[in-house]
C-alpha atoms as a PDB file:
ATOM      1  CA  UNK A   1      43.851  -1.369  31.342  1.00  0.00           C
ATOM      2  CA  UNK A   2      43.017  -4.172  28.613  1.00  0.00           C
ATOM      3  CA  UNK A   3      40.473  -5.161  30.151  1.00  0.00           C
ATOM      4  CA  UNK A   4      38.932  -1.685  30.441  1.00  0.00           C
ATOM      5  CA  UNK A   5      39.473  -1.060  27.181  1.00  0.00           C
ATOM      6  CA  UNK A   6      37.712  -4.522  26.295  1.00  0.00           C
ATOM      7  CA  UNK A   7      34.249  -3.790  28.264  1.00  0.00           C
ATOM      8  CA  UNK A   8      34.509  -0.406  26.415  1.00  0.00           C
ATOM      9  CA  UNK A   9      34.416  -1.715  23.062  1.00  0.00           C
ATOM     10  CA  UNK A  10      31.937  -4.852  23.934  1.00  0.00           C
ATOM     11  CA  UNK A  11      30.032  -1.678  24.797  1.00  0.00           C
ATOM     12  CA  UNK A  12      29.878   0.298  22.223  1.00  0.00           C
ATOM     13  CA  UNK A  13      29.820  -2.475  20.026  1.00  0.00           C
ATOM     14  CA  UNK A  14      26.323  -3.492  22.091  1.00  0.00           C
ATOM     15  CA  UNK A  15      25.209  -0.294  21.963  1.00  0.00           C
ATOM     16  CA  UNK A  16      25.511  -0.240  17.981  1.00  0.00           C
ATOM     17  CA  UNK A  17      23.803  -3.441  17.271  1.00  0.00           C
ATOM     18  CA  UNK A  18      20.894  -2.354  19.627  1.00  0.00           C
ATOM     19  CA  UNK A  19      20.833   1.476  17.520  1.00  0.00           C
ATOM     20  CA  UNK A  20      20.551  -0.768  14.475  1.00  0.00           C
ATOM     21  CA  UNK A  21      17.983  -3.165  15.234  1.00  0.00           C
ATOM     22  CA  UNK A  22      15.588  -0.045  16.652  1.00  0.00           C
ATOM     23  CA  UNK A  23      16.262   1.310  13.138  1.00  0.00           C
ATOM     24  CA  UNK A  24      15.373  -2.017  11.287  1.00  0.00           C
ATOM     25  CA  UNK A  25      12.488  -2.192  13.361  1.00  0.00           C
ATOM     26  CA  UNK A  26      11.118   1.574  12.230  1.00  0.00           C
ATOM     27  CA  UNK A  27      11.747   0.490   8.920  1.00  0.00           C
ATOM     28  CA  UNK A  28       9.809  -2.201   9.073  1.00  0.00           C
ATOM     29  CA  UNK A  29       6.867  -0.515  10.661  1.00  0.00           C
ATOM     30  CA  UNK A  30       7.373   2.525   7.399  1.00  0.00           C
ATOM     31  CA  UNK A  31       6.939  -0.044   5.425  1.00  0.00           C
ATOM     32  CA  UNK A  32       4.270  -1.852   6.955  1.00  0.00           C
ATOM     33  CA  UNK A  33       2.021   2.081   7.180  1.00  0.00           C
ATOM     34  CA  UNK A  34       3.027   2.463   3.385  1.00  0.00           C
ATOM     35  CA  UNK A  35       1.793  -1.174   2.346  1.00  0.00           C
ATOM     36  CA  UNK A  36      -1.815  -0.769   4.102  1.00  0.00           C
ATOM     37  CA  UNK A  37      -1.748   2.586   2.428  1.00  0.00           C
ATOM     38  CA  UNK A  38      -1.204   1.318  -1.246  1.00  0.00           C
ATOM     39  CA  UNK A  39      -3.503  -2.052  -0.380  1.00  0.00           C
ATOM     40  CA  UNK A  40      -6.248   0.371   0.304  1.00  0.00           C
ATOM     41  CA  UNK A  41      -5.773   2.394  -2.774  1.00  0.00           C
ATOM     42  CA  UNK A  42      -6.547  -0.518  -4.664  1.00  0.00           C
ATOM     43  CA  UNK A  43      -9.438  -1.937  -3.194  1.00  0.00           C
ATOM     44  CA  UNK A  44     -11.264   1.119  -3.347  1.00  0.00           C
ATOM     45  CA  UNK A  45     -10.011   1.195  -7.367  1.00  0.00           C
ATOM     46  CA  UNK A  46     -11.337  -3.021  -7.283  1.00  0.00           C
ATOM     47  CA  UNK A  47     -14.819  -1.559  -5.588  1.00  0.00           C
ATOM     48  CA  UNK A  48     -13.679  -3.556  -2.729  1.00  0.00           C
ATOM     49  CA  UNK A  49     -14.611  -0.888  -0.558  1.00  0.00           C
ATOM     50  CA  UNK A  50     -15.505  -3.267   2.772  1.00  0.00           C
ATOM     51  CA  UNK A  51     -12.369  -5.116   2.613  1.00  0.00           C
ATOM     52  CA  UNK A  52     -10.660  -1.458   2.686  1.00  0.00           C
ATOM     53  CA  UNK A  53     -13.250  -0.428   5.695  1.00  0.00           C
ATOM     54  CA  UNK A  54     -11.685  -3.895   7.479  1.00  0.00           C
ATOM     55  CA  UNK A  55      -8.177  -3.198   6.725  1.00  0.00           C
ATOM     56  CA  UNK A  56      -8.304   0.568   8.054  1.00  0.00           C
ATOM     57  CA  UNK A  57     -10.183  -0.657  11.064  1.00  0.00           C
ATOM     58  CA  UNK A  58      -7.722  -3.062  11.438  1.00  0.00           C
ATOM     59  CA  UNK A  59      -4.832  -0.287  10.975  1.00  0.00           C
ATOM     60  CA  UNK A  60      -7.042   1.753  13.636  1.00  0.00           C
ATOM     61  CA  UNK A  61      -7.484  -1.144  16.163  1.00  0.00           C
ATOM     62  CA  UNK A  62      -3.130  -1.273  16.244  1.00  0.00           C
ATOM     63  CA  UNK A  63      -2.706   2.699  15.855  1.00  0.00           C
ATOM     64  CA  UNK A  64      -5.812   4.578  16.551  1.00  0.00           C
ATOM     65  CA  UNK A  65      -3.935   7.753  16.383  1.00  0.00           C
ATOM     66  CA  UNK A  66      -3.445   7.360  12.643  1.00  0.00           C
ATOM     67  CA  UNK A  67      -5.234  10.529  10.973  1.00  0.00           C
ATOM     68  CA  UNK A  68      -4.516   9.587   7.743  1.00  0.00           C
ATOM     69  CA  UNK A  69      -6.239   6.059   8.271  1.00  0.00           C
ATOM     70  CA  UNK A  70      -9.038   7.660   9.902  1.00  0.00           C
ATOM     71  CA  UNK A  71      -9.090  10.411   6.938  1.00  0.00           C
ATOM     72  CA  UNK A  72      -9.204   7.031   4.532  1.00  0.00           C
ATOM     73  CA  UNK A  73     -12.070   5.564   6.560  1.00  0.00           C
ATOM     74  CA  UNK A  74     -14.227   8.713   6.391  1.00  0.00           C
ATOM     75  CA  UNK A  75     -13.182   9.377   2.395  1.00  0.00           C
ATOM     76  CA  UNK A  76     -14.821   5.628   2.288  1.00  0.00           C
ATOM     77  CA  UNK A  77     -17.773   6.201   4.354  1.00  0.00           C
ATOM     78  CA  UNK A  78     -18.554   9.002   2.113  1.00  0.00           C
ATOM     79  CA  UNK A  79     -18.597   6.497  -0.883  1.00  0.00           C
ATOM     80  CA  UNK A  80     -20.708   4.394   0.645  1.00  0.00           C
ATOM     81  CA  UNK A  81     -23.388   7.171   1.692  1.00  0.00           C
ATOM     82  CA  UNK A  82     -22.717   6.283   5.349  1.00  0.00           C
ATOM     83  CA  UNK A  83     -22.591  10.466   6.020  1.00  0.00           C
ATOM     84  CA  UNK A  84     -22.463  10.430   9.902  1.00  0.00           C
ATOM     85  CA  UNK A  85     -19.862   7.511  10.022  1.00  0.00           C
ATOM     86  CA  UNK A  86     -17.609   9.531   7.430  1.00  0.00           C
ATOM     87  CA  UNK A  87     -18.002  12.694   9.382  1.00  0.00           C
ATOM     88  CA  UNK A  88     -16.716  11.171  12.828  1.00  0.00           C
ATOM     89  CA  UNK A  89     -14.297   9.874  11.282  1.00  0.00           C
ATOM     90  CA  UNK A  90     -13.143  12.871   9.276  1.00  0.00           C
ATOM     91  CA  UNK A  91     -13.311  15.135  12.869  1.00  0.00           C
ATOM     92  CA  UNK A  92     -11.586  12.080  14.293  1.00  0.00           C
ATOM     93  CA  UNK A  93      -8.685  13.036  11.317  1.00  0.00           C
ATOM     94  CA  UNK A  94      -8.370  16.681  12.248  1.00  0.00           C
ATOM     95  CA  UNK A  95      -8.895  16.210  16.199  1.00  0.00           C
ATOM     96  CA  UNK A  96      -5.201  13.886  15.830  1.00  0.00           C
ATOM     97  CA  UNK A  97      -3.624  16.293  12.471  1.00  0.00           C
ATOM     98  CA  UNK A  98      -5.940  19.929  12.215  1.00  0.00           C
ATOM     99  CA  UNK A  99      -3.592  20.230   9.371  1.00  0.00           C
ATOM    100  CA  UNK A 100      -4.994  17.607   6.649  1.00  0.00           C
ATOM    101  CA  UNK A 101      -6.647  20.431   3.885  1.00  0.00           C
ATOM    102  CA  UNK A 102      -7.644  17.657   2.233  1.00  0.00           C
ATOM    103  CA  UNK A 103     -10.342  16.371   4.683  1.00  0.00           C
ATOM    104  CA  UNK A 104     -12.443  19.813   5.103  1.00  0.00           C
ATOM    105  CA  UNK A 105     -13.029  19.183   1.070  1.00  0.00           C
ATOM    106  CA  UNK A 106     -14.298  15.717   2.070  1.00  0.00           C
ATOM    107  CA  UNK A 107     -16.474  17.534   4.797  1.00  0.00           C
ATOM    108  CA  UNK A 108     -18.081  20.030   2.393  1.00  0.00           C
ATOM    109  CA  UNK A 109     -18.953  17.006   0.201  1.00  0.00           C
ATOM    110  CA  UNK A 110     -20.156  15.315   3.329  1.00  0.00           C
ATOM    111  CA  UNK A 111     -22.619  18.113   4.832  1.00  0.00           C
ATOM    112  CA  UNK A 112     -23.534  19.109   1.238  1.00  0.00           C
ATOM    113  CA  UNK A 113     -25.045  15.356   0.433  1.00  0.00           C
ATOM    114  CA  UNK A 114     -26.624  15.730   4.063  1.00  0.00           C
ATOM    115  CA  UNK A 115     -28.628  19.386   3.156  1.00  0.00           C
ATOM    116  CA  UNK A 116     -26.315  21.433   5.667  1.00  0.00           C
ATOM    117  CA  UNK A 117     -25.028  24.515   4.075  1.00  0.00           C
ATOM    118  CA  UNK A 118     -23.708  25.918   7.278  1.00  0.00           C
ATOM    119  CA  UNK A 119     -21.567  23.385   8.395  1.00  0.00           C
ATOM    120  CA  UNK A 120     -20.508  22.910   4.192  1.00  0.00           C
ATOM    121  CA  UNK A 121     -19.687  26.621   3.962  1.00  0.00           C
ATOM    122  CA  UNK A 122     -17.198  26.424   7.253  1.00  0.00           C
ATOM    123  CA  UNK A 123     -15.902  23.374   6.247  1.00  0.00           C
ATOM    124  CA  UNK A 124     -14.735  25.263   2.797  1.00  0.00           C
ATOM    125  CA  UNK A 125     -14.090  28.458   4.545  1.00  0.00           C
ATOM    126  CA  UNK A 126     -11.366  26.133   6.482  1.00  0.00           C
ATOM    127  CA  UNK A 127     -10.093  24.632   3.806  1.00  0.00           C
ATOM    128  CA  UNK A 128      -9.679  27.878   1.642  1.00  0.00           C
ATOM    129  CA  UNK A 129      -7.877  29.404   4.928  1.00  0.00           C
ATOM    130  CA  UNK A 130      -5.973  26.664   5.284  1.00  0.00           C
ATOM    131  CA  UNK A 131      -5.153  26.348   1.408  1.00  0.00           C
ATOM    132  CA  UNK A 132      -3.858  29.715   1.673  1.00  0.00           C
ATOM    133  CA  UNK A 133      -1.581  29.289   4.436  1.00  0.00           C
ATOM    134  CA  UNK A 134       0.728  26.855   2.755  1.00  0.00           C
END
């Protein structure tokens, strides 16, 4: 009977240090997604804009199902006049999360710099429908 009741609390004990060190580890990886977040914010603020394009790529090369990282990329792109990069990247965005508003007004900017007032007026249509809905 002791030694029943033993194995079950070596058990559960076990079992509560493995539930905690799964939870340290998703902390750490939070943190981690929120640092590469704020790091980028502040090259793009330095004018560092290719050491954010490596750091996202980077981010992309580990996760590449990060929309907000390929959202970031495209938002970048754009700065940089690199229209078709930003706009595979942006589609890349809504292809993972369809529900980013934010990236159909990066789109519009997009196709409006590129001449295409189709593709600019759907991409705002979307985001005004989408704007709407929340």
């Amino acid at each position: 009977m002791k030694n029943k009741l033993l194995m079950l609390i070596i058990g559960a004990a076990f079992m509560i240090l493995l539930i905690s060190v799964g939870f340290l580890i998703h902390l750490k990886r939070l943190h981690s997604s929120l640092s590469y977040i704020q790091t980028v914010g502040q090259y793009v603020q330095q004018g560092k804009l290719d050491d954010a394009v490596a750091l996202l790529k980077d981010t992309l090369s580990k996760n590449p199902r990060n929309a907000e990282a390929h959202a970031a990329l495209g938002m970048i792109y754009n700065k940089k006049d690199l229209c078709d990069d930003a706009l595979s990247e942006l589609k890349t965005a809504l292809s993972i999360k369809p529900d980013l508003i934010g990236i159909y007004q990066e789109m519009y900017l997009v196709y409006k710099k590129k001449g295409m007032e189709a593709e600019a007026q759907r991409a705002l249509d979307s985001y005004e429908k989408l704007k709407g809905s929340k």
